[in-house]
C-alpha atoms as a PDB file:
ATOM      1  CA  UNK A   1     -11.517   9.537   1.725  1.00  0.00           C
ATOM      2  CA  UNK A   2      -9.640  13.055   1.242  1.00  0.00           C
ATOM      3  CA  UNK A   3      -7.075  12.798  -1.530  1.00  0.00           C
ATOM      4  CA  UNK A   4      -3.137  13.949  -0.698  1.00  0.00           C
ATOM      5  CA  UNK A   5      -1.571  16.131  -3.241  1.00  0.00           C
ATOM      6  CA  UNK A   6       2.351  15.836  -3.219  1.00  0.00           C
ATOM      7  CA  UNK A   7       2.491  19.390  -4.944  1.00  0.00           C
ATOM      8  CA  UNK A   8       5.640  21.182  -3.905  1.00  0.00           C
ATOM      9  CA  UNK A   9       7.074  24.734  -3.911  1.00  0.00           C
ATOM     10  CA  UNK A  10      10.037  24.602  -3.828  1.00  0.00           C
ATOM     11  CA  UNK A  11      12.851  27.502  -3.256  1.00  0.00           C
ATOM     12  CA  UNK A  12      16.148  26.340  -5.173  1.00  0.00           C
ATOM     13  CA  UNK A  13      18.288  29.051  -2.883  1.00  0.00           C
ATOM     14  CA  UNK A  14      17.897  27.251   0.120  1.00  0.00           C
ATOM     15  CA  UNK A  15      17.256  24.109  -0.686  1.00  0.00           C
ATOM     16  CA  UNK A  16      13.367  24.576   1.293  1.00  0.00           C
ATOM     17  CA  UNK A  17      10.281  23.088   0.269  1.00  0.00           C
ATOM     18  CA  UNK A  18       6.734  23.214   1.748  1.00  0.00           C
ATOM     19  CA  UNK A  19       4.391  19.975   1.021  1.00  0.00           C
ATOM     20  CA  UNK A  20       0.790  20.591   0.985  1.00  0.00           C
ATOM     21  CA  UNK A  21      -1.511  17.110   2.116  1.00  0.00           C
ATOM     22  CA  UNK A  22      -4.801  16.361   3.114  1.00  0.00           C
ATOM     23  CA  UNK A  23      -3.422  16.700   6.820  1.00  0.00           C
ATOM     24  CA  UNK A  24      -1.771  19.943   6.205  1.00  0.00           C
ATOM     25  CA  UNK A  25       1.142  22.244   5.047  1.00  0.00           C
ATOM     26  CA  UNK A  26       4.766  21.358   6.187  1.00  0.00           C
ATOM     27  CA  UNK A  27       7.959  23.223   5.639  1.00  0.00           C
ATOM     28  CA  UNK A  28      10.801  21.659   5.440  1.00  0.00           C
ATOM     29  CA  UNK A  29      14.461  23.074   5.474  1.00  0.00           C
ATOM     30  CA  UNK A  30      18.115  21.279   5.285  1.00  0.00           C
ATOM     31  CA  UNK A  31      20.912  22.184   7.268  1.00  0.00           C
ATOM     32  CA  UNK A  32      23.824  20.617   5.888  1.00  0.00           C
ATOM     33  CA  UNK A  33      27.701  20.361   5.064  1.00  0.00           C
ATOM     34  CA  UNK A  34      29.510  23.269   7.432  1.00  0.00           C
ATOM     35  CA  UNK A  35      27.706  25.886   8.830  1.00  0.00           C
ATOM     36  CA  UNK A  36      28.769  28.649   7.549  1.00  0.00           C
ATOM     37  CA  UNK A  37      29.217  31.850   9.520  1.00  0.00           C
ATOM     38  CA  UNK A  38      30.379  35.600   9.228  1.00  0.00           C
ATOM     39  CA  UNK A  39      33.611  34.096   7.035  1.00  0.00           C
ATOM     40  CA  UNK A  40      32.523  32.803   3.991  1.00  0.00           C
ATOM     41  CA  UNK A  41      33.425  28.910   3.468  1.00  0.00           C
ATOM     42  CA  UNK A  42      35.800  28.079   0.160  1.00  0.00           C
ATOM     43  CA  UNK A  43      34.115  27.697  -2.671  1.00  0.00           C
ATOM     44  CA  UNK A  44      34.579  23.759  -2.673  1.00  0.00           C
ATOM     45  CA  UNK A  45      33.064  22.964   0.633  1.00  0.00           C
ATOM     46  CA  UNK A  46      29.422  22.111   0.897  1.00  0.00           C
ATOM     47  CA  UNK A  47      27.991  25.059   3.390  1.00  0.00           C
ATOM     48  CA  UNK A  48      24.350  25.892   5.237  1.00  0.00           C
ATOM     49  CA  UNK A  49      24.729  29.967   5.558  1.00  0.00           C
ATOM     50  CA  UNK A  50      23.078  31.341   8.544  1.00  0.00           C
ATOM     51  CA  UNK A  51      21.832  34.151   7.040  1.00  0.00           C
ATOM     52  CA  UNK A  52      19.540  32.110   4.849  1.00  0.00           C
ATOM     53  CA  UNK A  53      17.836  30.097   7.373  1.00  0.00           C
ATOM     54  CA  UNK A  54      17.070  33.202  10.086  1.00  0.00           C
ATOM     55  CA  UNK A  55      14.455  34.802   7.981  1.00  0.00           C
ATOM     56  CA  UNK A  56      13.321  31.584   6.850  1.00  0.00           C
ATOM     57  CA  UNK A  57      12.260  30.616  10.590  1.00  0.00           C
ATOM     58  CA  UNK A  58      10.786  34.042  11.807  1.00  0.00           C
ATOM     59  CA  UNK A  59       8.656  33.173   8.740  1.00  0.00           C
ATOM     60  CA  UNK A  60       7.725  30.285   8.988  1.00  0.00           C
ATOM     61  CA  UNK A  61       6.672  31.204  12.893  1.00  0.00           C
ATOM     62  CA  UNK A  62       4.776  33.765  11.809  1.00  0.00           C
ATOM     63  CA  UNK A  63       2.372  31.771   8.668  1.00  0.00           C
ATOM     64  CA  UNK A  64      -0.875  31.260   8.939  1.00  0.00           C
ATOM     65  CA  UNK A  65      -0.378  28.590   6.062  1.00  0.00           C
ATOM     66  CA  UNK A  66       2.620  26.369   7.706  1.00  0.00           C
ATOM     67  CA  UNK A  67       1.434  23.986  10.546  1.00  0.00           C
ATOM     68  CA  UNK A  68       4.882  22.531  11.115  1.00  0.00           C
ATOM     69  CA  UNK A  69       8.473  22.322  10.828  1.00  0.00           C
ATOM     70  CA  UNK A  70      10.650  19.553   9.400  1.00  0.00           C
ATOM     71  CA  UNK A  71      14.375  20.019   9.617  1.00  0.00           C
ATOM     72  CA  UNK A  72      17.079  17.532   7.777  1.00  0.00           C
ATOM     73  CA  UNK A  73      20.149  17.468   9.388  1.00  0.00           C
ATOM     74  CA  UNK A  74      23.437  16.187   8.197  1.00  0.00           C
ATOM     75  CA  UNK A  75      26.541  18.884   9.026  1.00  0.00           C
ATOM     76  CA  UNK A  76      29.896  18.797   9.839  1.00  0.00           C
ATOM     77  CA  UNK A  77      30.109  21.414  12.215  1.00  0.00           C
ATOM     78  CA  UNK A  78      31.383  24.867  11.417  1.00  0.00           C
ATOM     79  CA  UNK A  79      30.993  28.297  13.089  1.00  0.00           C
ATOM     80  CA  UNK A  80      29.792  27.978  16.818  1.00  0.00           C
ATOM     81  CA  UNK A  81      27.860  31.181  16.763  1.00  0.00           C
ATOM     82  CA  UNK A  82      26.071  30.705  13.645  1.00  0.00           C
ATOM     83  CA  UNK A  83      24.880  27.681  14.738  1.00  0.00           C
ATOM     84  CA  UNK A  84      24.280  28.413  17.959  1.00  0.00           C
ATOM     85  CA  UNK A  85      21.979  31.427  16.434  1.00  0.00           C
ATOM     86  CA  UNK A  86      19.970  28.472  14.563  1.00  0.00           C
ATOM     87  CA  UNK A  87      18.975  26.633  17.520  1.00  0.00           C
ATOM     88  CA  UNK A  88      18.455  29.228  19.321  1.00  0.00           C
ATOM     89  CA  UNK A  89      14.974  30.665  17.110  1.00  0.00           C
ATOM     90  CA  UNK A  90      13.950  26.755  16.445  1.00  0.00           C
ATOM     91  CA  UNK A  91      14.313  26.242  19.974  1.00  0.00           C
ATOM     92  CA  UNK A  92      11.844  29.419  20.605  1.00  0.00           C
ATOM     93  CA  UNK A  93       9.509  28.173  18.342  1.00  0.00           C
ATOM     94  CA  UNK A  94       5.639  27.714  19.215  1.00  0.00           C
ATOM     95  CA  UNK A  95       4.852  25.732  16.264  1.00  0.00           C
ATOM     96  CA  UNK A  96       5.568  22.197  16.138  1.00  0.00           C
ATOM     97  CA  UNK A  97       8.990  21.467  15.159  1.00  0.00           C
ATOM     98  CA  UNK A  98      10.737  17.900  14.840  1.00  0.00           C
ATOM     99  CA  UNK A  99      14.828  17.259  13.617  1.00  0.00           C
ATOM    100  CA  UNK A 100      15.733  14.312  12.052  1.00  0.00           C
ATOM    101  CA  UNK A 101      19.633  13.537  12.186  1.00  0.00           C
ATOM    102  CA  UNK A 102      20.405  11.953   8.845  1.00  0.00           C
ATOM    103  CA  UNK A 103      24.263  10.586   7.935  1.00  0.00           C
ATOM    104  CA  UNK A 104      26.104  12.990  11.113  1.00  0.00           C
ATOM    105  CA  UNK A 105      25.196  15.987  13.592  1.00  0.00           C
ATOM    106  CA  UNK A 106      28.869  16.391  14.701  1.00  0.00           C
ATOM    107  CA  UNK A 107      30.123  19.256  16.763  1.00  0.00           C
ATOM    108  CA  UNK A 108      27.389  22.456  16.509  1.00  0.00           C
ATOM    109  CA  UNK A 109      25.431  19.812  15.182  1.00  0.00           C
ATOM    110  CA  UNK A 110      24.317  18.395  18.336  1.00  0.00           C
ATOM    111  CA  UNK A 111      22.634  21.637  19.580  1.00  0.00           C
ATOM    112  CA  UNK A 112      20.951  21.813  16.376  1.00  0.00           C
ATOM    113  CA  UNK A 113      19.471  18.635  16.507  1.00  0.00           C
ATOM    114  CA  UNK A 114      18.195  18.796  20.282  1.00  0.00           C
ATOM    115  CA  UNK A 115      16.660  22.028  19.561  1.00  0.00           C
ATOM    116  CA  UNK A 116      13.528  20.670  18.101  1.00  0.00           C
ATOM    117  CA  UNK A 117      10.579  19.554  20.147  1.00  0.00           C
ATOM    118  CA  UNK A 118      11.381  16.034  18.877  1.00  0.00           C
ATOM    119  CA  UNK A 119      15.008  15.009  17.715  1.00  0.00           C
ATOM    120  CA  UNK A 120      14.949  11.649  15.434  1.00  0.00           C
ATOM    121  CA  UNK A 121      17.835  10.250  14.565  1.00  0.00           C
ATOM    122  CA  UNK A 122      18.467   7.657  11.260  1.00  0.00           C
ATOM    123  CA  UNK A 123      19.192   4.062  12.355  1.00  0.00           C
ATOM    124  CA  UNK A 124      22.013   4.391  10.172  1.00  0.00           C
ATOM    125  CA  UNK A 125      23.341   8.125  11.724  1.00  0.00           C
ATOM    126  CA  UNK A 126      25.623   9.221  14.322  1.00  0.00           C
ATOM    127  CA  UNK A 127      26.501  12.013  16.322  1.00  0.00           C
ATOM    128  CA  UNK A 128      30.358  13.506  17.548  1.00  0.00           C
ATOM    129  CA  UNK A 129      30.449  14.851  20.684  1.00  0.00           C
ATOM    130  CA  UNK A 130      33.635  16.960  20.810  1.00  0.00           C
ATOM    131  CA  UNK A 131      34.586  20.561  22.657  1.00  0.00           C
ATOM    132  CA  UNK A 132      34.877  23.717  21.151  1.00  0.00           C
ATOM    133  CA  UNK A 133      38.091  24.016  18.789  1.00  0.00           C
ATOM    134  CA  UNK A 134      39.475  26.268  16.183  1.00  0.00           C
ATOM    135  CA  UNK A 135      42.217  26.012  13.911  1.00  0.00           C
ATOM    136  CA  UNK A 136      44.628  28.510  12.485  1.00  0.00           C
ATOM    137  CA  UNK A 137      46.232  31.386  14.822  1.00  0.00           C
ATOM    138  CA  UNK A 138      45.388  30.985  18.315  1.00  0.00           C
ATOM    139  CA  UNK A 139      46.836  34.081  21.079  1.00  0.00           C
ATOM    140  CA  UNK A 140      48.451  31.780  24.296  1.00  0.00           C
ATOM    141  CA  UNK A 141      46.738  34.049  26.432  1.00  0.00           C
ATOM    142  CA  UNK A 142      44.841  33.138  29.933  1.00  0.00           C
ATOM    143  CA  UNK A 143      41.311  35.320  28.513  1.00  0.00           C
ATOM    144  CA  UNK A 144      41.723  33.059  25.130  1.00  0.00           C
ATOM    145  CA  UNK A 145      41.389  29.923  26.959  1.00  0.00           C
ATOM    146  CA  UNK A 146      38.164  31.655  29.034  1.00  0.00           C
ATOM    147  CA  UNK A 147      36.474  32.810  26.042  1.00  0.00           C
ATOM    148  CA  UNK A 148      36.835  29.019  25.252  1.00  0.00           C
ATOM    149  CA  UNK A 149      35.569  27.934  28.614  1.00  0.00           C
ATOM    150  CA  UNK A 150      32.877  30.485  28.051  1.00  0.00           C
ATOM    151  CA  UNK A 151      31.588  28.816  25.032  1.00  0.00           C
ATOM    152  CA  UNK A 152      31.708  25.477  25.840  1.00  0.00           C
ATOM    153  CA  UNK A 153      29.636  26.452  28.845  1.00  0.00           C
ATOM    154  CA  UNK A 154      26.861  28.235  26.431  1.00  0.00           C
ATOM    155  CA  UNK A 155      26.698  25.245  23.892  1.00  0.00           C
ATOM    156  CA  UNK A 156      26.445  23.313  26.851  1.00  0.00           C
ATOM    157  CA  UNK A 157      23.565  24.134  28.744  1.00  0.00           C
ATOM    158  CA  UNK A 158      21.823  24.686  25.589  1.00  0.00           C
ATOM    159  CA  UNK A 159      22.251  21.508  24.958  1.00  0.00           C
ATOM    160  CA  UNK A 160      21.281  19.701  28.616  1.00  0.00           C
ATOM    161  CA  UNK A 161      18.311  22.616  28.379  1.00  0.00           C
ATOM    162  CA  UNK A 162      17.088  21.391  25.303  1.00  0.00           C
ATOM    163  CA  UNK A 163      17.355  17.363  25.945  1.00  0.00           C
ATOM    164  CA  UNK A 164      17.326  14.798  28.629  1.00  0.00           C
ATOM    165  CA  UNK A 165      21.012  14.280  28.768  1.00  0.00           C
ATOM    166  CA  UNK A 166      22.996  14.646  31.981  1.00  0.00           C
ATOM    167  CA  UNK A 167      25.723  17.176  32.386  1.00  0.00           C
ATOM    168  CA  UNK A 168      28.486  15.008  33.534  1.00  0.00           C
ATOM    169  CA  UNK A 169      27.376  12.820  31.285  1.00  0.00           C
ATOM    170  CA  UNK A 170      27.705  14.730  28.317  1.00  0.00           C
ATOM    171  CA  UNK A 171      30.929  16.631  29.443  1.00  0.00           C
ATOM    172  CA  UNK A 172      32.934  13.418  29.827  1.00  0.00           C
ATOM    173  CA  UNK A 173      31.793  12.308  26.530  1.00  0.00           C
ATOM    174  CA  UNK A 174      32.830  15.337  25.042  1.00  0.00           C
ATOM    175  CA  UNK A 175      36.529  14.865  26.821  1.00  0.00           C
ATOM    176  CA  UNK A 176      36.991  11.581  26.021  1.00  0.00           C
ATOM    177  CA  UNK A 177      40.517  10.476  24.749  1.00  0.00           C
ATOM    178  CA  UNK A 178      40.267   6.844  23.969  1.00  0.00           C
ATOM    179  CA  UNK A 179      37.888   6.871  20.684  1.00  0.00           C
ATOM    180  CA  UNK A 180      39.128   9.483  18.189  1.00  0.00           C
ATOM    181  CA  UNK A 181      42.796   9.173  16.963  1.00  0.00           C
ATOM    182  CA  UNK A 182      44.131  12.862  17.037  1.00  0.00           C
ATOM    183  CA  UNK A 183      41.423  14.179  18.888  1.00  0.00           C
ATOM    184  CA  UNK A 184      39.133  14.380  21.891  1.00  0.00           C
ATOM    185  CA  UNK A 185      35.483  13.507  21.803  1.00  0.00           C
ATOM    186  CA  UNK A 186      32.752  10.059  21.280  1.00  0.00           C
ATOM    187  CA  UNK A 187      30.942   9.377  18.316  1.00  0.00           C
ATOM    188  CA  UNK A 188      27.699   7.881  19.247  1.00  0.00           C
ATOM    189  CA  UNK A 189      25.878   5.426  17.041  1.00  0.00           C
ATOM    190  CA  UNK A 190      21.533   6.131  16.862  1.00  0.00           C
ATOM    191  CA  UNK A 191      20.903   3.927  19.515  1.00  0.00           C
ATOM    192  CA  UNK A 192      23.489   5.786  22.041  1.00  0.00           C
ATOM    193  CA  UNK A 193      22.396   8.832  21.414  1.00  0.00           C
ATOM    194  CA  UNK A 194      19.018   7.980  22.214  1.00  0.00           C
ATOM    195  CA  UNK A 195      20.116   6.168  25.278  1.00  0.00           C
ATOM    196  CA  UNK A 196      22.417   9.190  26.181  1.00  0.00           C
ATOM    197  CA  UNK A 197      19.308  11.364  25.950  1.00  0.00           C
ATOM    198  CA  UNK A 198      20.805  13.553  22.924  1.00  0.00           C
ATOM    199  CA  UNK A 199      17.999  11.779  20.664  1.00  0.00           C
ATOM    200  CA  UNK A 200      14.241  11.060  21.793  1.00  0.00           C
ATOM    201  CA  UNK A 201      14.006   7.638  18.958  1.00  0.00           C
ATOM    202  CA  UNK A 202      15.223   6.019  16.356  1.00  0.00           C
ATOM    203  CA  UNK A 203      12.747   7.038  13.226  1.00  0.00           C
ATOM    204  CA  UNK A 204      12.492   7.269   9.506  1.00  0.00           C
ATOM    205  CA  UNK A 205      11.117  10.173   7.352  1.00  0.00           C
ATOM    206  CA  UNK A 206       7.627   8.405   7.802  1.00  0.00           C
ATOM    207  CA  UNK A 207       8.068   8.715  11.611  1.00  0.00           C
ATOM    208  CA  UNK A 208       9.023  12.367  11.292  1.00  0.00           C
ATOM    209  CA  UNK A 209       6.475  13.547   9.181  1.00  0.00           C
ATOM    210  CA  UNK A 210       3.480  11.451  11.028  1.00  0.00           C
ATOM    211  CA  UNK A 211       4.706  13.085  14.532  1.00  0.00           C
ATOM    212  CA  UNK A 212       4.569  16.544  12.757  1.00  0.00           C
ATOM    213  CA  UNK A 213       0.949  16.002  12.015  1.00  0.00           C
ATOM    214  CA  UNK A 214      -0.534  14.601  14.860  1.00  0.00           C
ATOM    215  CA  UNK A 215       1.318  17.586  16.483  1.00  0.00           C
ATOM    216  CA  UNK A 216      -0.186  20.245  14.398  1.00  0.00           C
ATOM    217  CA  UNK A 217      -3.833  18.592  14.948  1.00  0.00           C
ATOM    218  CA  UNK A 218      -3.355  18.909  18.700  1.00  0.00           C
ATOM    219  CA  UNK A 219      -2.567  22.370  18.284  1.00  0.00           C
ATOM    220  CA  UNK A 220      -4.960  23.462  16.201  1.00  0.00           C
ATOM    221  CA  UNK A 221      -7.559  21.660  18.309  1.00  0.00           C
ATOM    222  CA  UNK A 222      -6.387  24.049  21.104  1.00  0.00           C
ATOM    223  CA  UNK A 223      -5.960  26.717  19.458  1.00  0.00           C
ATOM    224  CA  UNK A 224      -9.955  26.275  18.306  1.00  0.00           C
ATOM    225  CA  UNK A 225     -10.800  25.030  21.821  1.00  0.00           C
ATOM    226  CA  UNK A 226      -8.946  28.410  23.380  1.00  0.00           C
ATOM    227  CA  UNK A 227     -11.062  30.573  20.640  1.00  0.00           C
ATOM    228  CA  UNK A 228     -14.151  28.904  21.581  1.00  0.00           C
ATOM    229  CA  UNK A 229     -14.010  29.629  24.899  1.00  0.00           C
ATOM    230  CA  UNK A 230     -13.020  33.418  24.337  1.00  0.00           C
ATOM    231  CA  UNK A 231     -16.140  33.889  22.565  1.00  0.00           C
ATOM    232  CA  UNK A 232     -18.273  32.337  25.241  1.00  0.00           C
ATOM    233  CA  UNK A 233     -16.661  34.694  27.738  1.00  0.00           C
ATOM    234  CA  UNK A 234     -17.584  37.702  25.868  1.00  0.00           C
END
């Protein structure tokens, strides 16, 4: 029986790690706290900055020595765009990739999570659905409130693109005034968001990290199956 090594190299500016095992090499990254955008977050707030996770997907894409990716999810929120800029590259990923929604995916959050091949969520997690907002000095002006619209309707379909949840569905959620005090939006426990569609399971790290596997075998399978037939054409 192969023996797993739990070695680790770990890269303390980003919080990343990549596990080597018997099965293969995974890379794991966190996305926590706010996501932080072109502004720079204070100093006491807990932050995930965009420009540190970009590069880190394009490369881990592009290894030869990374057969999947595990992302740890537990943020706040923070700047649409950013975000939006996350999920957009792990969403265009080829290798396998696989979220897992630990403590909250509020706000920006939620197209992070569904942009994964699998979403997991904690049994003990949750998830705010709530519409675009921003606080500070807003301009009362009719194109304000369409930029708005605008971006609603991008984080949107990204999001019904990306999962099995139903427009309507979602969009009512999102509106809803009888949950939050102050505020407009639903916070779904694990099991709704799986039922909603925003989630495919309920899972542990275990869970995660077995589904990564048996998804990198597949692929490598076909990837040697696809090579193996080149070679007999030629």
């Amino acid at each position: 029986m192969a023996e797993t090594r739990a070695d680790t190299n770990k890269e303390p500016d980003t919080g990343a790690v990549t596990t080597h095992s018997a099965r293969g090499n995974l890379h794991c990254i966190t996305i926590i706290g706010t996501i932080e955008g072109h502004q720079e977050a204070p100093e006491s707030t807990k932050t995930t900055k965009y420009e540190h996770v970009l590069p880190q997907l394009a490369a881990i894409e592009e290894s030869d020595d990374i057969d999947g990716l595990l992302i740890l999810l537990n943020t706040a929120g923070g700047d649409v765009e950013a975000g939006l800029a996350i999920a957009e590259l792990i969403a265009g990923m080829h290798k396998p990739t696989l979220s897992l929604v630990l403590g909250g995916g509020h706000s920006i959050g939620i197209p992070l999570a569904v942009a994964a091949q699998r979403t997991l969520i904690a049994p003990s997690a949750s998830m705010m659905l709530h519409p675009v907002r921003i606080s500070g000095t807003v301009i009362g002006a009719p194109q304000t409130y369409e930029y708005f619209r605008q971006i609603q309707s991008r984080i949107t379909r990204f999001i019904v693109a990306n999962s099995s949840v139903e427009e309507h569905e979602l969009s009512r959620r999102m509106m809803a005034t009888d949950e939050l005090a102050t505020d407009v939006g639903t916070v779904l426990g694990a099991q709704e968001a799986v039922d909603l569609g925003l989630c495919d399971a309920i899972g542990t790290l275990h869970d995660a990290l077995a589904w990564l596997h048996d998804a990198a075998d597949k692929r490598k399978a076909e990837r040697a199956e696809q090579q193996e037939t080149s070679e007999k054409s030629e």
